[in-house]
N, C-alpha and C. Protein backbone atom coordinates (compact mmCIF):
# COMPACT_ATOMS: atom_id res chain seq x y z
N UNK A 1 -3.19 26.57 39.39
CA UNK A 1 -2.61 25.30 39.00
C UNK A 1 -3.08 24.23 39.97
N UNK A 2 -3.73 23.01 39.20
CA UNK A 2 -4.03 21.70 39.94
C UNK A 2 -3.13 21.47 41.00
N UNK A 3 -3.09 21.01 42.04
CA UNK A 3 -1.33 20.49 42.95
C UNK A 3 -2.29 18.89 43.82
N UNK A 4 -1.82 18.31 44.38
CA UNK A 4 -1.38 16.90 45.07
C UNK A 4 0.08 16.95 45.58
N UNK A 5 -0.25 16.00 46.73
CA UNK A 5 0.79 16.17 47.60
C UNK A 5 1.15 14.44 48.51
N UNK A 6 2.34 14.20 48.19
CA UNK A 6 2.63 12.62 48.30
C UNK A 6 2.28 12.14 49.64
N UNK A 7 2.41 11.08 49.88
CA UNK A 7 2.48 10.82 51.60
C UNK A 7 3.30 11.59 52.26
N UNK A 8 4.90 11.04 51.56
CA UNK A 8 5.96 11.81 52.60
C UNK A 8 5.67 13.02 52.64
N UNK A 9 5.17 14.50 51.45
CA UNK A 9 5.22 15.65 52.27
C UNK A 9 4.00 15.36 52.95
N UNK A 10 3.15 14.74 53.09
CA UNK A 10 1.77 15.10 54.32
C UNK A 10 2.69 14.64 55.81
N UNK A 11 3.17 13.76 55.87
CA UNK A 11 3.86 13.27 57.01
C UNK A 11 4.80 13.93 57.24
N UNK A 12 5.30 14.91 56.30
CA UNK A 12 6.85 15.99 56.40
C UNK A 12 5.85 16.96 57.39
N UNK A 13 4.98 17.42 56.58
CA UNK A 13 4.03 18.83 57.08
C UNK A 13 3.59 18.39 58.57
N UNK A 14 3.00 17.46 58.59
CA UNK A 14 2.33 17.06 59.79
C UNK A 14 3.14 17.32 61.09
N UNK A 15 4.55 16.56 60.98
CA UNK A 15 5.63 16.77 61.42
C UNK A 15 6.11 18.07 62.07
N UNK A 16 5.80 19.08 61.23
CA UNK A 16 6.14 20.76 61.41
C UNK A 16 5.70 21.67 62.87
N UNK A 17 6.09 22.19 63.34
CA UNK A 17 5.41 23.17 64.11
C UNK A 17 4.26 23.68 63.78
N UNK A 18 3.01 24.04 64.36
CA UNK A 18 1.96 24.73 63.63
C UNK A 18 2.75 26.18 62.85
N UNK A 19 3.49 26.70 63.94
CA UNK A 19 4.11 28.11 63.37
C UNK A 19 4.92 28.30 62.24
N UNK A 20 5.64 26.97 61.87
CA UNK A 20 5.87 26.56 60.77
C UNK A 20 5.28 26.03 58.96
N UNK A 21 4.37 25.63 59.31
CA UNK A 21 3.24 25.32 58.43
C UNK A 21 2.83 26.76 58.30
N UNK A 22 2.43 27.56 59.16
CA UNK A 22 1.44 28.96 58.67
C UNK A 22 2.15 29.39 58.14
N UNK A 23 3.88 29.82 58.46
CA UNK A 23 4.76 30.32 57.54
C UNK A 23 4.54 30.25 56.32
N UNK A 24 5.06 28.66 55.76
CA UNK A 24 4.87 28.36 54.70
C UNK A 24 4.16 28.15 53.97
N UNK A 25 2.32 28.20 54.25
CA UNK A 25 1.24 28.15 54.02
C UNK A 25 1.05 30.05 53.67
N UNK A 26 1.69 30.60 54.64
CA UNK A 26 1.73 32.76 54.21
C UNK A 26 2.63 32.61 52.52
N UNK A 27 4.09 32.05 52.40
CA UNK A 27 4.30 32.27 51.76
C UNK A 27 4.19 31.78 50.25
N UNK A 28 3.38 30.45 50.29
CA UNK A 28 3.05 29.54 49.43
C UNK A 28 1.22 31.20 48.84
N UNK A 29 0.79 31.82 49.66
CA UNK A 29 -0.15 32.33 49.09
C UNK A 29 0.29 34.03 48.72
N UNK A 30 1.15 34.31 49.70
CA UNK A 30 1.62 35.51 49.03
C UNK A 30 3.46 35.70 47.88
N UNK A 31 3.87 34.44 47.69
CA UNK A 31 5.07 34.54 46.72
C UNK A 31 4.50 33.36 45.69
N UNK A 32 4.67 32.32 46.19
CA UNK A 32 4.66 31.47 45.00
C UNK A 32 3.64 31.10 44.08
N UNK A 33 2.31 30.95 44.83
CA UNK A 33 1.11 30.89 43.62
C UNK A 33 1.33 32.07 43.10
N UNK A 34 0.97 33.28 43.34
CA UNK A 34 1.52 34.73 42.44
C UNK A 34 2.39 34.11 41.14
N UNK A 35 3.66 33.65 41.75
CA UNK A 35 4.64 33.42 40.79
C UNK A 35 3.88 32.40 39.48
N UNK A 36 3.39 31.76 40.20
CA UNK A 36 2.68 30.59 39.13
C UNK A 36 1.56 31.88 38.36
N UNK A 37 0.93 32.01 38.81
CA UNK A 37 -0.09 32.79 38.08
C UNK A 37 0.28 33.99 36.97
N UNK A 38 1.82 34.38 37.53
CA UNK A 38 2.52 35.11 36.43
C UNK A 38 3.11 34.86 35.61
N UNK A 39 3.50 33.29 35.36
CA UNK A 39 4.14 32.84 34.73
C UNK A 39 5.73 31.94 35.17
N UNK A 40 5.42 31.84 36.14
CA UNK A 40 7.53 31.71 36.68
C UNK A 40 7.71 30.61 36.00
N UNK A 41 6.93 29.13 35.98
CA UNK A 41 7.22 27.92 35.43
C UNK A 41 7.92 28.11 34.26
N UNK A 42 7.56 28.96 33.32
CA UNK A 42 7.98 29.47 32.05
C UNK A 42 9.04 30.30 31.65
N UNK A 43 9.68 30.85 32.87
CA UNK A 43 10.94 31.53 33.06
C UNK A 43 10.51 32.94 33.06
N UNK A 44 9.26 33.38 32.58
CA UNK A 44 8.91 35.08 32.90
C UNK A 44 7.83 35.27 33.51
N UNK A 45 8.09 35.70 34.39
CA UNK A 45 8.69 36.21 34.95
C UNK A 45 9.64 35.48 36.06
N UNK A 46 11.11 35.95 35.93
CA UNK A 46 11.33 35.05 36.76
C UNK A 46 11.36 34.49 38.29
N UNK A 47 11.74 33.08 39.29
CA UNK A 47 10.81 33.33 40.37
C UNK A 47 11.26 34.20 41.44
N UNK A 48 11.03 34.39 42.17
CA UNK A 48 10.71 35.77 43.17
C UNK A 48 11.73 34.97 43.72
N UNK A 49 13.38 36.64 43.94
CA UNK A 49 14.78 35.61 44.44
C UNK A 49 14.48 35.13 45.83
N UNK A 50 13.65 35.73 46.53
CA UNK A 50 13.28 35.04 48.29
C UNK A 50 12.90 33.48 48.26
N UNK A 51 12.62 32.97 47.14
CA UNK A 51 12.21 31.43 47.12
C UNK A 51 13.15 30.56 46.75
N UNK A 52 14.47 31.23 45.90
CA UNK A 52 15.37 30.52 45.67
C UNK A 52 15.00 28.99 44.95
N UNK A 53 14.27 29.26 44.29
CA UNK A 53 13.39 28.07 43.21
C UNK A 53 14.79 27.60 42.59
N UNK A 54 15.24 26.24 42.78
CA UNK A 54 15.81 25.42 41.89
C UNK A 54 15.53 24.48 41.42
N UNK A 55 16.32 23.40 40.10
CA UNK A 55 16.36 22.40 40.20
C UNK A 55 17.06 21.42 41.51
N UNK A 56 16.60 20.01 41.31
CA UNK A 56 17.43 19.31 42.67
C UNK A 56 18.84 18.44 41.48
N UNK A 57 19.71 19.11 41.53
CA UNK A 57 20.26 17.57 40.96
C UNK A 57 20.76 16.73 39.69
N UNK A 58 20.22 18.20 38.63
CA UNK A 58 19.60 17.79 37.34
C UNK A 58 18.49 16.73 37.32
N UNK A 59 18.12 16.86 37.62
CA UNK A 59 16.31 16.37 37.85
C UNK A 59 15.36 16.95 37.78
N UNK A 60 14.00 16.67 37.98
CA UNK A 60 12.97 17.45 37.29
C UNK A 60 12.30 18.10 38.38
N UNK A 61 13.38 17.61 39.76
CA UNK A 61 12.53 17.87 41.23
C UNK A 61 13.48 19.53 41.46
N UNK A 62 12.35 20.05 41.99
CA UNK A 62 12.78 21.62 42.33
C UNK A 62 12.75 21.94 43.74
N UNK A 63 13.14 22.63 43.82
CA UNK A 63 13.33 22.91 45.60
C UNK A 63 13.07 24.86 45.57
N UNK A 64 12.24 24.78 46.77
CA UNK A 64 11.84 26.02 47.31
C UNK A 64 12.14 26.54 48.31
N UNK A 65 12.87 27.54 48.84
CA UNK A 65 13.35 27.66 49.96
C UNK A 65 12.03 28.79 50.78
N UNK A 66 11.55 28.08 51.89
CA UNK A 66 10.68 29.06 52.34
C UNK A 66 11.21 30.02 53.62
N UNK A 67 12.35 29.74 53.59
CA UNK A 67 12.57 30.29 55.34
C UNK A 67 14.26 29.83 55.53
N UNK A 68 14.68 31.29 55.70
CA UNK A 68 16.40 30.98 55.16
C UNK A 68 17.12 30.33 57.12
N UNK A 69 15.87 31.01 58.18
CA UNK A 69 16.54 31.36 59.51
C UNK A 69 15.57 30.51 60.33
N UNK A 70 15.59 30.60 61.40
CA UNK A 70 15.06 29.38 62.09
C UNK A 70 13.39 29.41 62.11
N UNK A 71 13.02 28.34 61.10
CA UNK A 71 13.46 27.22 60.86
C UNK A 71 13.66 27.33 59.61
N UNK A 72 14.65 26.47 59.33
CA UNK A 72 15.39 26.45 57.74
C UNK A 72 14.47 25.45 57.01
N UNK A 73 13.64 26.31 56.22
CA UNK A 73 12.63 26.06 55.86
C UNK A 73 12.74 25.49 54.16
N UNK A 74 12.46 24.23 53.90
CA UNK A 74 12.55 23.87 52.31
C UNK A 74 11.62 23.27 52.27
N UNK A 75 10.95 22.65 50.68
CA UNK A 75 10.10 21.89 50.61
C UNK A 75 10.73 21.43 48.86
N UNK A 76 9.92 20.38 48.46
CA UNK A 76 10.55 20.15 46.82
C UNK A 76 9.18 19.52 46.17
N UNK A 77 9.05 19.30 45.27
CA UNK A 77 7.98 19.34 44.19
C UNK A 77 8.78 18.93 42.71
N UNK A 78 7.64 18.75 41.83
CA UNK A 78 7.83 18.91 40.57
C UNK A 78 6.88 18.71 40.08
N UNK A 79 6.81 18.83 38.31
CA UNK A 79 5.43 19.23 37.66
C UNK A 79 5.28 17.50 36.98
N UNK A 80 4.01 17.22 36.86
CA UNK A 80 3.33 15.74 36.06
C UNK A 80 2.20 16.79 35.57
N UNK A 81 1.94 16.10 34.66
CA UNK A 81 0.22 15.94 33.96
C UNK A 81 -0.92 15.71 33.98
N UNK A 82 -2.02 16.11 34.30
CA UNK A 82 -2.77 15.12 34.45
C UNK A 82 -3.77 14.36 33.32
N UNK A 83 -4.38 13.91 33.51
CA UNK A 83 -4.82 12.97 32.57
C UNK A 83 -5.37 13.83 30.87
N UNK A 84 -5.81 15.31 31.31
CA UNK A 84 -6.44 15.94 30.18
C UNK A 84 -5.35 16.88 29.72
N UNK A 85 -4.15 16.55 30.16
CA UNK A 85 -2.73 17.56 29.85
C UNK A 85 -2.20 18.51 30.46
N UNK A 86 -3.06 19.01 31.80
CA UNK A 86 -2.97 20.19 32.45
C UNK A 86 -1.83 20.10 33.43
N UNK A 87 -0.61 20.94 33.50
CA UNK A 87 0.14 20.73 34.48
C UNK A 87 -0.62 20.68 35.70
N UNK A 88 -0.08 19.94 36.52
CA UNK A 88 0.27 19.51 38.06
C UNK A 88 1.03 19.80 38.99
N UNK A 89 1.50 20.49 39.98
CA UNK A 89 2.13 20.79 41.41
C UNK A 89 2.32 19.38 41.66
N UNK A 90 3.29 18.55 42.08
CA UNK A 90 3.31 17.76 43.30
C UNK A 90 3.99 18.26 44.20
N UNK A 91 4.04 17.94 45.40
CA UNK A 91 4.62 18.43 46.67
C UNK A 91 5.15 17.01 46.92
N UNK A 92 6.52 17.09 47.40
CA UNK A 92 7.39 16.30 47.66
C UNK A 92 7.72 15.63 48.78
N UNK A 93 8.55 16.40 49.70
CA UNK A 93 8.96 16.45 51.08
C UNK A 93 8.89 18.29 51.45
N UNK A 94 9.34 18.14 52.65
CA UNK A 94 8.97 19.94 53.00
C UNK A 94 9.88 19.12 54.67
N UNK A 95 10.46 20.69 54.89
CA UNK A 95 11.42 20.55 56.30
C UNK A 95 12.99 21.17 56.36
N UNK A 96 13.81 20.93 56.65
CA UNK A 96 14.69 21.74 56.60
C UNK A 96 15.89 20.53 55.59
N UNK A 97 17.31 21.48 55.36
CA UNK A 97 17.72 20.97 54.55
C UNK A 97 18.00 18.96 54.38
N UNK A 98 17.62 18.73 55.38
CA UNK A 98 17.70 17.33 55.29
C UNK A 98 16.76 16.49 54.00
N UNK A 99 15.88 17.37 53.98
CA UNK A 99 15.24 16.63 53.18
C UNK A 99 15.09 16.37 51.61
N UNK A 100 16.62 16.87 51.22
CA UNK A 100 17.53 16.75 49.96
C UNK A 100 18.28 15.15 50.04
N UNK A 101 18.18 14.57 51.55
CA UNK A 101 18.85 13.43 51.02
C UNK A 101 17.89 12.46 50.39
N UNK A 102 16.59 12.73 50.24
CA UNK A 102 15.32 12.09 49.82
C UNK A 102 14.53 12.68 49.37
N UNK A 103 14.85 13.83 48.46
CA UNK A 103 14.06 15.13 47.97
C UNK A 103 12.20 14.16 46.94
């Protein structure tokens, strides 16, 4: 799946510990693309419970939990189009739960 990623998460990420980023960079390649590639967007399979994939809000923004213990690891996203119809990844914010007050 295509993905892009806003200012705020590049400046969220940037922000991070290196040890933090690899985390979530391990689990972004061994849980969640998987999940995409199997289908999770679509509800089947559904997503892998360690990611705790929600909506934010009733909104279209989802939240991923990468890391339940220190550091309390989240990031949020949601899907756009792009110009030839193909879903899109955006990446949102990424950091710990704070970053629901501006998901």
């Amino acid at each position: 799946m295509k993905h892009r990623s806003l200012e705020s998460f590049r400046a969220d990420f940037g922000r991070l510990p290196a040890e933090h980023r690899a985390t979530f960079l391990h689990i972004l390649s061994a849980y969640f693309l998987p999940a995409i590639a199997l289908g999770s967007f679509a509800g089947s399979p559904p997503w892998p419970p360690r990611l705790r994939v929600h909506r934010v809000s009733n909104s279209e923004i989802y939240s991923l939990t990468w890391n339940f213990s220190s550091p309390d690891g989240r990031a949020t996203f949601h899907l756009e189009k792009t110009a030839a119809g193909e879903p899109m990844l955006v990446w949102r914010r990424i950091g710990d739960h704070a970053i629901y007050r501006r998901p």
